[in-house]
Protein backbone atom coordinates (compact mmCIF):
# COMPACT_ATOMS: atom_id res chain seq x y z
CA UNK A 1 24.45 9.82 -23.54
CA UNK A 2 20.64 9.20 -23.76
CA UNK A 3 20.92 6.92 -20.25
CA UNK A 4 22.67 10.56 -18.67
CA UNK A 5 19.83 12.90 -20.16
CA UNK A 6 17.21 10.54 -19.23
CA UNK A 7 18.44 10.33 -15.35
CA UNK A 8 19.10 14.41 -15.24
CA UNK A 9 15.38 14.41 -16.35
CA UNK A 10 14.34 12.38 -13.45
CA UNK A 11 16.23 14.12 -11.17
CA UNK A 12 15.07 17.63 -12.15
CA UNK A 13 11.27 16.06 -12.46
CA UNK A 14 11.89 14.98 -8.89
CA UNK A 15 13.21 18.41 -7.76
CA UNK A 16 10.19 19.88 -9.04
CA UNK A 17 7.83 17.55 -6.75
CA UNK A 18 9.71 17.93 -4.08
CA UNK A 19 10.30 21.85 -3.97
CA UNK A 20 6.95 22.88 -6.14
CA UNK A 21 4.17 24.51 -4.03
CA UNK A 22 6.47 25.50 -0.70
CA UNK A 23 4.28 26.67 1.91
CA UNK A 24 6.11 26.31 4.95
CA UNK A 25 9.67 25.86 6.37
CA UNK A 26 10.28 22.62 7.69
CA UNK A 27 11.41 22.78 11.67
CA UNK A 28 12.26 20.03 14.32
CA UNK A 29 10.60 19.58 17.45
CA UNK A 30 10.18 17.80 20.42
CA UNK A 31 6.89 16.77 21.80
CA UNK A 32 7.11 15.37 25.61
CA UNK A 33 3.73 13.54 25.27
CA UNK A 34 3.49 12.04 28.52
CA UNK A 35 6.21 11.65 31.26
CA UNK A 36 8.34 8.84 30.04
CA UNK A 37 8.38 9.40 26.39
CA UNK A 38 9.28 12.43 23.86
CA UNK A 39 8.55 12.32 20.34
CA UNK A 40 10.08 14.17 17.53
CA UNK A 41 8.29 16.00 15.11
CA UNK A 42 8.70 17.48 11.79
CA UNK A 43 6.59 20.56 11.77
CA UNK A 44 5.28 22.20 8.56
CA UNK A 45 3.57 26.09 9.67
CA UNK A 46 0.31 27.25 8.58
CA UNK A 47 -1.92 30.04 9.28
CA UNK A 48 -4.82 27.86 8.64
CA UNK A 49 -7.74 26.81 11.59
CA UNK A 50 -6.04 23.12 10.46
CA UNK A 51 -3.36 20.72 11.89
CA UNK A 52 -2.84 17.36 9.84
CA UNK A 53 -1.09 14.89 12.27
CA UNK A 54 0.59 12.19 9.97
CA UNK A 55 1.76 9.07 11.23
CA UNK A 56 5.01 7.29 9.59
CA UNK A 57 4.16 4.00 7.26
CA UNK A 58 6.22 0.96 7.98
CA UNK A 59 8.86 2.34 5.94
CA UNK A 60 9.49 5.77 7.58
CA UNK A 61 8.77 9.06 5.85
CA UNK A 62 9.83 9.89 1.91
CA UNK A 63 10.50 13.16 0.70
CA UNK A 64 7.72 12.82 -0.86
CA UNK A 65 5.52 13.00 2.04
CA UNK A 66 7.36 16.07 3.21
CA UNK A 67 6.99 17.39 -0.34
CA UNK A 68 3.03 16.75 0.03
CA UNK A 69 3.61 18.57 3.78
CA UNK A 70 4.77 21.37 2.20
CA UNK A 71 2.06 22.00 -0.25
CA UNK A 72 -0.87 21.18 2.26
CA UNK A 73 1.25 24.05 4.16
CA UNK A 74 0.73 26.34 0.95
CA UNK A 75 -3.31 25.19 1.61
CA UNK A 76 -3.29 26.69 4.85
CA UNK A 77 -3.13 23.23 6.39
CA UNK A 78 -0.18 22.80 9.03
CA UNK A 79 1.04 19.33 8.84
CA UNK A 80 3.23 17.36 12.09
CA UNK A 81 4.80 14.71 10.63
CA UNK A 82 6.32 12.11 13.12
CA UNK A 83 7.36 8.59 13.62
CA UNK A 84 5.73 6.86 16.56
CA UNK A 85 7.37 3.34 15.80
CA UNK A 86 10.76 5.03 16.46
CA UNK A 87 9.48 7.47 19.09
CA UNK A 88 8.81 4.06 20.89
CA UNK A 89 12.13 2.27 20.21
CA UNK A 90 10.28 -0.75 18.46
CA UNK A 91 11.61 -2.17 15.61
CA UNK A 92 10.58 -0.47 11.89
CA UNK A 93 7.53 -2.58 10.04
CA UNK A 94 4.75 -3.09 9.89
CA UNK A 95 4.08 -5.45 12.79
CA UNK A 96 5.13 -2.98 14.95
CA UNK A 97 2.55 -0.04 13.49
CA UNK A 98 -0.12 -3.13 13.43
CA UNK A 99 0.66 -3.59 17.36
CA UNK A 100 0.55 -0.35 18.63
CA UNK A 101 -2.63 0.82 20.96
CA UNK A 102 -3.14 4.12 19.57
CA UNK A 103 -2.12 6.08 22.97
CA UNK A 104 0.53 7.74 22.20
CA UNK A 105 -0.58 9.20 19.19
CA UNK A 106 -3.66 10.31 21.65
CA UNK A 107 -1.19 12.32 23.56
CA UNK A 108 0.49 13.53 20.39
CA UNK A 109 -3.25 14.67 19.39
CA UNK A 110 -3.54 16.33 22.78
CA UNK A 111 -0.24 17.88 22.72
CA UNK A 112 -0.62 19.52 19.41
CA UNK A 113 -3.83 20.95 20.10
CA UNK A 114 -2.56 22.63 23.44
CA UNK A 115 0.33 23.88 21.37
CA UNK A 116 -1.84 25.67 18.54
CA UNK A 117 -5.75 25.85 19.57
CA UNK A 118 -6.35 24.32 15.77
CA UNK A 119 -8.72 21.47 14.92
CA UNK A 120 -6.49 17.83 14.15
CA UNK A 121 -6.95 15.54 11.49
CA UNK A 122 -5.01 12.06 11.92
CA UNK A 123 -3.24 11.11 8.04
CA UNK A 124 -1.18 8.20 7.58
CA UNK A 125 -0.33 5.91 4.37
CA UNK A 126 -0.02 2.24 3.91
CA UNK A 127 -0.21 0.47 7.67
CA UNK A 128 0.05 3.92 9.10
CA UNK A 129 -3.53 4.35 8.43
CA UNK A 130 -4.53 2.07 10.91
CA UNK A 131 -2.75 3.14 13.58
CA UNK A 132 -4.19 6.30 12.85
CA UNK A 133 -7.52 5.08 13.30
CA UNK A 134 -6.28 3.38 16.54
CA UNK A 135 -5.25 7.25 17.80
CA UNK A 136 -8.44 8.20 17.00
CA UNK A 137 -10.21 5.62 19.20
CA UNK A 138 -7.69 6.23 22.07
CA UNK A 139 -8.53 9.83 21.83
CA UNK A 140 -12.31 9.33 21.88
CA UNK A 141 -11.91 7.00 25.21
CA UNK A 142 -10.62 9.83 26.64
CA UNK A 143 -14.21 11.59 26.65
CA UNK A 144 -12.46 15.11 26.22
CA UNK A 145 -15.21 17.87 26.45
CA UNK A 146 -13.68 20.02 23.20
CA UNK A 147 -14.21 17.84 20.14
CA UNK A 148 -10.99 19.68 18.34
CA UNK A 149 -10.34 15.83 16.38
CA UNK A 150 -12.25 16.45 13.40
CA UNK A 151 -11.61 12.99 11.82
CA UNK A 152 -8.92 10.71 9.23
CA UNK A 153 -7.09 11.34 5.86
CA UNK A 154 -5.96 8.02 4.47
CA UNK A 155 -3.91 7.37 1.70
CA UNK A 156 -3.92 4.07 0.22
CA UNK A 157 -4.28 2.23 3.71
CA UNK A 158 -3.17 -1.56 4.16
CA UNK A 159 -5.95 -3.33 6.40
CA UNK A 160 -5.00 -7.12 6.70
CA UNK A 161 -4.85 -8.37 9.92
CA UNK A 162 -1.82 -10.64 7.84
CA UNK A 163 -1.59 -12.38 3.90
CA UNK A 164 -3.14 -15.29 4.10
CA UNK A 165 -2.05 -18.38 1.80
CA UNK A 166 -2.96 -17.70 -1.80
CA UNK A 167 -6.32 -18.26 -2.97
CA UNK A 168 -7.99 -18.00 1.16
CA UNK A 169 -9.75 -14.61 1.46
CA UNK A 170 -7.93 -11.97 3.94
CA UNK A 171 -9.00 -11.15 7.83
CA UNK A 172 -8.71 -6.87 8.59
CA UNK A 173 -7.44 -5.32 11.80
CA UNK A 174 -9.75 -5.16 14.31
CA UNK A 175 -9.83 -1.41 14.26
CA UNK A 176 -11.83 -1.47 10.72
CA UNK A 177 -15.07 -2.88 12.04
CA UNK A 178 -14.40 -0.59 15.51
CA UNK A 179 -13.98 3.23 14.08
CA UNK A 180 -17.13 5.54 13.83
CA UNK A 181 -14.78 8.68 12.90
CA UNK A 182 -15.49 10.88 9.67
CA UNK A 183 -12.43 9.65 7.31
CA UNK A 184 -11.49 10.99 3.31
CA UNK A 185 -9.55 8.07 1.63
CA UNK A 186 -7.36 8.58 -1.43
CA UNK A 187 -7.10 4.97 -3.08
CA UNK A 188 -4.45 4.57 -5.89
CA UNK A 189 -6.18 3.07 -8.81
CA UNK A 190 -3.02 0.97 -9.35
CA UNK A 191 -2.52 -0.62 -5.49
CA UNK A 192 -2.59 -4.32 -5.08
CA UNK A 193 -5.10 -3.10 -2.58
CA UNK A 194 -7.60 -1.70 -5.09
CA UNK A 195 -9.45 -5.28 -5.47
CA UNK A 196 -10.38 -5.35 -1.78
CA UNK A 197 -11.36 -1.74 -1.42
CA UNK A 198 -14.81 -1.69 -2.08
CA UNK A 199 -14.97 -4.67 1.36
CA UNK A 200 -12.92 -2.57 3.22
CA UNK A 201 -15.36 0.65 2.77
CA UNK A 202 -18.07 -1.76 3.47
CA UNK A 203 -16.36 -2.92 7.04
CA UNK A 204 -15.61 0.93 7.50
CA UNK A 205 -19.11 2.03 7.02
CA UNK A 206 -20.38 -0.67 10.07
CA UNK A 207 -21.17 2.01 12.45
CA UNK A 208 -22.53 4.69 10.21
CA UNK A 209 -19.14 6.35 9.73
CA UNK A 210 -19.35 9.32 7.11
CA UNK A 211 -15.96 7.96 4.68
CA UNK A 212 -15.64 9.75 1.33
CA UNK A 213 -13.39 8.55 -1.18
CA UNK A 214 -11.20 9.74 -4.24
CA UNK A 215 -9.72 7.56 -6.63
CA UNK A 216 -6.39 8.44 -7.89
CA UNK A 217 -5.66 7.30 -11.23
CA UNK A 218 -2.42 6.06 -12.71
CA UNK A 219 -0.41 5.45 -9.46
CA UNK A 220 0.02 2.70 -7.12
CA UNK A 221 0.66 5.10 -4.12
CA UNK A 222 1.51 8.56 -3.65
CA UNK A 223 4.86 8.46 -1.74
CA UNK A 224 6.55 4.97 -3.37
CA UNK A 225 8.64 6.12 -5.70
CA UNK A 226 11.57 8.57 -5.07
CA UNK A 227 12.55 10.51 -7.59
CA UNK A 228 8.51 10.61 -8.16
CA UNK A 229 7.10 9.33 -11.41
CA UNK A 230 5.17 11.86 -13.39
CA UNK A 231 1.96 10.63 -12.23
CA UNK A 232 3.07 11.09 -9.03
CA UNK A 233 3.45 14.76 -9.52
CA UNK A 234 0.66 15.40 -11.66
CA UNK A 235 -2.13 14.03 -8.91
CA UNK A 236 0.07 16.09 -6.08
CA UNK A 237 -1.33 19.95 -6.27
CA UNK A 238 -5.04 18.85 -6.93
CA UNK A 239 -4.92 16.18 -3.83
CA UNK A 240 -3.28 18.97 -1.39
CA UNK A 241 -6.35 21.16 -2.66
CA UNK A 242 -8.85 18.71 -2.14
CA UNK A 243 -7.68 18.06 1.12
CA UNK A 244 -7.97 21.43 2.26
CA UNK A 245 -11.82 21.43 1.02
CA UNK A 246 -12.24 17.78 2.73
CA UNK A 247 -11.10 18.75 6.29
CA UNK A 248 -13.81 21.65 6.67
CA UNK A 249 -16.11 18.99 5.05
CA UNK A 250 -14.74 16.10 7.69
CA UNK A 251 -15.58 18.94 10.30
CA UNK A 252 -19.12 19.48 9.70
CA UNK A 253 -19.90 16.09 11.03
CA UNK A 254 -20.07 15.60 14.80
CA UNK A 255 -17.48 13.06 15.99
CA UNK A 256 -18.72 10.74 18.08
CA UNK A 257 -18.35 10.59 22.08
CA UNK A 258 -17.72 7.39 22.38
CA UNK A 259 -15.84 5.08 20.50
CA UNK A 260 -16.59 1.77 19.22
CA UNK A 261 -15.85 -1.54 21.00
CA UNK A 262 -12.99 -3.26 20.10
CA UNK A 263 -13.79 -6.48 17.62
CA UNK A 264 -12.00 -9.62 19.38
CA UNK A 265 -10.75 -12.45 17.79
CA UNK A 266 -8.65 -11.55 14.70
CA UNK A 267 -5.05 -13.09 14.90
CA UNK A 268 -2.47 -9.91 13.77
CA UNK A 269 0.42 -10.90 12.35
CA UNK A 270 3.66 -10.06 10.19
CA UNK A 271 5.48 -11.87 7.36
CA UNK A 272 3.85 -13.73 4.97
CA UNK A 273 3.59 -17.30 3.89
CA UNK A 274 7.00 -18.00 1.77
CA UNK A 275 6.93 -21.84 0.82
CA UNK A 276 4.85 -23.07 -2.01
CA UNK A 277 1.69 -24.55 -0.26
CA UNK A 278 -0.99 -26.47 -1.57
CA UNK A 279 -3.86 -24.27 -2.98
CA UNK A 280 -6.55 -24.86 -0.94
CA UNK A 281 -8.67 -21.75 -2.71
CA UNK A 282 -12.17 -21.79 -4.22
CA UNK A 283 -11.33 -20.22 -7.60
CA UNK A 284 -10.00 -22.18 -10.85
CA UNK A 285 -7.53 -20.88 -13.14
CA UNK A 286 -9.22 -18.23 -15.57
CA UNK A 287 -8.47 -18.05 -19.39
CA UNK A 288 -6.03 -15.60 -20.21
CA UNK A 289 -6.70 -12.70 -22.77
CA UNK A 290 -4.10 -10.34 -22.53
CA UNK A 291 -1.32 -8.68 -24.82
CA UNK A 292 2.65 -9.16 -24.26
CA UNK A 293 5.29 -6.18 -24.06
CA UNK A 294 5.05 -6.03 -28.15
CA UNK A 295 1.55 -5.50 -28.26
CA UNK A 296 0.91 -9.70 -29.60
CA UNK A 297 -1.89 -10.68 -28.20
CA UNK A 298 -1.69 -14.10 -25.73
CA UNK A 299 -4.90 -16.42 -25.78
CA UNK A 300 -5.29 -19.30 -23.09
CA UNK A 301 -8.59 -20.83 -22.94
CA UNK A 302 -7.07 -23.74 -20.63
CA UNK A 303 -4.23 -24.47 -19.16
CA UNK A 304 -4.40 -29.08 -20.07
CA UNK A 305 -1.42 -30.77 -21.34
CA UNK A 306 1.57 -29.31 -19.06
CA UNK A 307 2.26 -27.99 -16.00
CA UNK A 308 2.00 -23.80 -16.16
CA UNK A 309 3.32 -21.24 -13.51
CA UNK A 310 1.57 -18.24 -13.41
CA UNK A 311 3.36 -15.32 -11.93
CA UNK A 312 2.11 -12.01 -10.71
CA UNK A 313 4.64 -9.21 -10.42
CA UNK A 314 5.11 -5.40 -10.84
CA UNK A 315 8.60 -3.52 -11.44
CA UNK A 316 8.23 -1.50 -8.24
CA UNK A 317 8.26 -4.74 -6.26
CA UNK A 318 12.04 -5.27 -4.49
CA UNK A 319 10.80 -9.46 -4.08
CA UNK A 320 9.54 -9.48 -7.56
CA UNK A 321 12.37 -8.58 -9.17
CA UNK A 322 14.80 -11.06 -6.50
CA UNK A 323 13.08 -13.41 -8.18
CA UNK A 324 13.56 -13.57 -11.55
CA UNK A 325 17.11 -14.72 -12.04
CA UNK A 326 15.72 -17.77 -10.49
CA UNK A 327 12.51 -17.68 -12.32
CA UNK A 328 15.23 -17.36 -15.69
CA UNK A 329 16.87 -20.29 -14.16
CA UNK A 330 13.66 -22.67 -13.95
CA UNK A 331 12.63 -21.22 -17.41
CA UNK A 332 15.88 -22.40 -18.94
CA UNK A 333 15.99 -26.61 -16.67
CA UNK A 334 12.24 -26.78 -18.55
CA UNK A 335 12.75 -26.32 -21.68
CA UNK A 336 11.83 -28.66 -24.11
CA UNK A 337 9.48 -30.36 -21.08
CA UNK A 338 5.78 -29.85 -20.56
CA UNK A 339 5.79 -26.43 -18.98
CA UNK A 340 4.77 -23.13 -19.29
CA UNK A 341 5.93 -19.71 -17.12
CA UNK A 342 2.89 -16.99 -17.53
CA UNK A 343 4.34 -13.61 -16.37
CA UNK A 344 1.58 -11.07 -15.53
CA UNK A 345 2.61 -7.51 -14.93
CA UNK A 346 0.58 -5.66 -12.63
CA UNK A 347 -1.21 -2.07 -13.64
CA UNK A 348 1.77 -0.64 -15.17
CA UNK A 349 2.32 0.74 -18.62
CA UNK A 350 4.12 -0.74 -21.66
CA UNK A 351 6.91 1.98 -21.21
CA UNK A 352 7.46 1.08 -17.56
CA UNK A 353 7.85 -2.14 -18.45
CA UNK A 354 10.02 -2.02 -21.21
CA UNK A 355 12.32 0.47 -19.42
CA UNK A 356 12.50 -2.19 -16.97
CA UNK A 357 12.90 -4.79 -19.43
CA UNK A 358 16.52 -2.85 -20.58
CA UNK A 359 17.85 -2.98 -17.64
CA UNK A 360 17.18 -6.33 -16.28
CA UNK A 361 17.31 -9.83 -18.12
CA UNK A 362 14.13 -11.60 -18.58
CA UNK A 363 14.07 -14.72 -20.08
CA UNK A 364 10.41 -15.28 -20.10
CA UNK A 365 7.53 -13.45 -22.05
CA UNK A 366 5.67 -10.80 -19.99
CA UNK A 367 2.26 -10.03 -20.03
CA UNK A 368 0.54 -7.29 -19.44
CA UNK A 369 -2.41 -6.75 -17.32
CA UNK A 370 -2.86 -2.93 -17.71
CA UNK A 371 -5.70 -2.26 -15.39
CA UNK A 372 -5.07 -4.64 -12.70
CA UNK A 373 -8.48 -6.38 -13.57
CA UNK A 374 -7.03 -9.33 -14.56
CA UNK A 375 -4.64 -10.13 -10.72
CA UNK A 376 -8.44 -9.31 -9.07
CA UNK A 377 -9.80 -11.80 -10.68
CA UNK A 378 -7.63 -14.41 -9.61
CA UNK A 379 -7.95 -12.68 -5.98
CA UNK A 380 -4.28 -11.23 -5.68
CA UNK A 381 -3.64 -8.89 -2.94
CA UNK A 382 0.23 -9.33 -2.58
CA UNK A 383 3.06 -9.33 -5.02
CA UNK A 384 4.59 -11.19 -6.02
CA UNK A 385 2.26 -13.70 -6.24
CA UNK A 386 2.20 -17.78 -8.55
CA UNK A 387 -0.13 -19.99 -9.13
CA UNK A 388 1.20 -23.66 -9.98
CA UNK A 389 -1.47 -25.32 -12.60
CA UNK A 390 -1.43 -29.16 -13.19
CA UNK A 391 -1.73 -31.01 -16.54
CA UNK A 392 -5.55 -31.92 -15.68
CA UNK A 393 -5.88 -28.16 -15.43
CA UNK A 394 -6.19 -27.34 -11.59
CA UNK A 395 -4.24 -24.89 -9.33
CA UNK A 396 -2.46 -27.39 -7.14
CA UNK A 397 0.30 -25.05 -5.47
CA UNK A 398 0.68 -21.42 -4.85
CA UNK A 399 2.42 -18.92 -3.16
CA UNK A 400 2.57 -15.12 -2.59
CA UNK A 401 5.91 -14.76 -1.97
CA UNK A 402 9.49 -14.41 -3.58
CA UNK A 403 11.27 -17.93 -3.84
CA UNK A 404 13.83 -19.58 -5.27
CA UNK A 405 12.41 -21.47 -8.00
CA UNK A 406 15.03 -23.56 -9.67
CA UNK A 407 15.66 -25.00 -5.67
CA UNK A 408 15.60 -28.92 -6.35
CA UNK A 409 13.13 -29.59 -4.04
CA UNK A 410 10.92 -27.50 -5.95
CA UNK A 411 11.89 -28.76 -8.96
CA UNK A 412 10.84 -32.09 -8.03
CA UNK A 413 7.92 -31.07 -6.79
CA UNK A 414 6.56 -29.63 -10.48
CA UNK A 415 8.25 -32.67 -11.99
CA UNK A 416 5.34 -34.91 -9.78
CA UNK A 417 2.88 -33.07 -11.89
CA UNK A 418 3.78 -34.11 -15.21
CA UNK A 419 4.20 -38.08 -14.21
């Protein structure tokens, strides 16, 4: 009975996200950008001087984003949401958003302005961001003479040109050293992306660009989760007013004529690296200082004597949690040998994780790194993410990937450590 009030909760928690703050219908349409390709758009109405063009993430639009739609719409902000990936036939991903060239969301800016007269703002989440950027830049190239683009919102945008092997230090996208637009970037405080952000601002800022950036606390995006967590719908209403005060601020600069030259050289690429390599990065395995799911605190000032996998995951994570019946598995063929599994939760709370604790079997004690300080230190951007440690105390393997870690070939290859 508890389990069945505690989901009606969640549902009627998510209802109130999705339906709170209504400020426009929702309506279909049909933009023929050029001559050989339409795109459909969902259209949120405003009276406002303001059009926010948003530009699907890798994994397609939420109702969450078309929740956020509709309260920018109570703003005064009219919002076209719409999903160039699919407008274009390519496969859904990210290595498809990280390809494209930005032109057809140049037409799509075009379009939109003939359609309403209003100023455009590009928005787009995760990856999305920087194809937004990219539509920016292919609208600048155009050298139109009414400068109706005013500039970017970004929410929690992904950068890397690709995840490199654990420990090596991440290339971006071309496009983040070659933008000169005015941008407003909402960061989730939780993100695995929060570590890098300060370099990315710093690559952003190359050519003088005016960026301003909020901070939201207690999330790791905005549109993961469906039905929303709570934080999710308490930092909804005062972003969708913020925005509304940032676009007239983004306007006020003068967007530049001509756009930035392309950065060459940066290999962009999908997937990630999925075997356990060698560790071939500069850092060495940092004493540990962190409480478990009861609250008992865990001390490890080095890791000598045994062989010790440290694992980086968070509940939200689909290849985290893949991964633990094997990471039970391993637990269970090492017992009684010199070995130690280290899990490290990511940024989440104690309740989060001992919800998730109920409902899936974990063999292993579980850490928790509250704040996220802890995974930046030992330079995590991806999740989930190990670290194999040798007897002599070195990181000799890692990986940033879910595997199957009780595979015998794996297993002999942590059983060469303890010889």
């Amino acid at each position: 009975m508890r389990n069945f009030f505690r989901v009606v909760f969640s549902l009627l928690i998510g209802l109130q996200f999705f339906h709170a703050g209504d400020g426009s219908a929702q309506t279909e349409i049909t933009a023929p950008v050029s001559e050989d390709i339409e795109v459909t758009v969902s259209r949120f109405d405003a009276n406002g001087d303001y059009l926010l063009l948003w530009i699907a993430p890798e994994y397609g639009f939420r109702e969450t984003h078309r929740s956020m739609a509709r309260r920018l719409g109570a703003q005064g902000i009219e919002v076209w949401q719409s999903d160039i990936v699919e407008a274009l036939f390519l496969p859904q991903g990210s290595g498809s958003l990280k390809r494209l060239d930005g032109s057809t969301i140049a037409d799509l800016i075009e379009y939109a302005h003939r359609q309403t007269g209003k100023k455009i703002a590009l928005a787009g989440d995760s990856y999305a961001a920087m194809a937004a950027l990219l539509g920016a830049r292919s609208w600048q190239d155009r050298k139109l003479a009414d400068p109706y683009l005013v500039g970017a919102v970004l929410f929690t945008p992904y950068s890397y040109a690709y995840i490199p092997a654990l420990g090596l230090e991440p290339e971006y996208m071309p496009i983040v050293e070659s933008t000169n637009i005015p941008m407003m970037i909402y960061q989730a405080k939780n993100s695995g992306t929060t570590g890098g952000f300060a370099v990315l601002l710093d690559k952003l800022r190359l050519h003088e660009s005016p960026v301003y950036t909020r901070i939201v606390p207690g999330v790791m995006s905005l549109f993961y989760a469906e039905p929303p967590s709570r934080a999710m719908i308490d930092v909804a209403e005062p972003i969708a007013i913020d925005i509304r005060r940032m676009l007239a601020v983004l306007a006020r600069h003068q967007l530049p004529d001509a756009p930035v030259a392309i950065v060459k050289g940066t290999s962009i690429r999908s997937g990630i690296d999925i075997y356990l390599r060698e560790f071939n990065g500069a850092i060495p395995p940092l004493a540990i200082k962190l409480t478990d799911i009861h609250g008992a605190p865990v001390v490890r000032n080095d890791f000598a004597g045994k062989v010790t996998v440290v694992n980086f995951w968070a509940t939200w994570c689909p290849p985290c949690i893949e991964e633990i019946p094997s990471l039970n598995r391993l637990q269970r063929k090492m017992k009684g040998r010199p070995f130690e599994l280290i899990s490290i939760n990511y940024a989440e709370d104690r309740e989060t994780v001992m919800d998730f604790l109920r409902r899936v079997k974990v063999d292993f004690p579980v850490l928790l790194d509250t704040d996220g300080a802890y995974a930046k230190a030992w330079s995590v951007i991806s999740y989930p993410s190990s670290f194999v440690i040798d007897p002599q105390g070195r990181i000799r393997y890692g990986v940033n990937a879910a595997i199957e870690w009780d595979d015998p070939e794996l297993i002999t290859k942590l059983e060469s450590l303890m010889r």
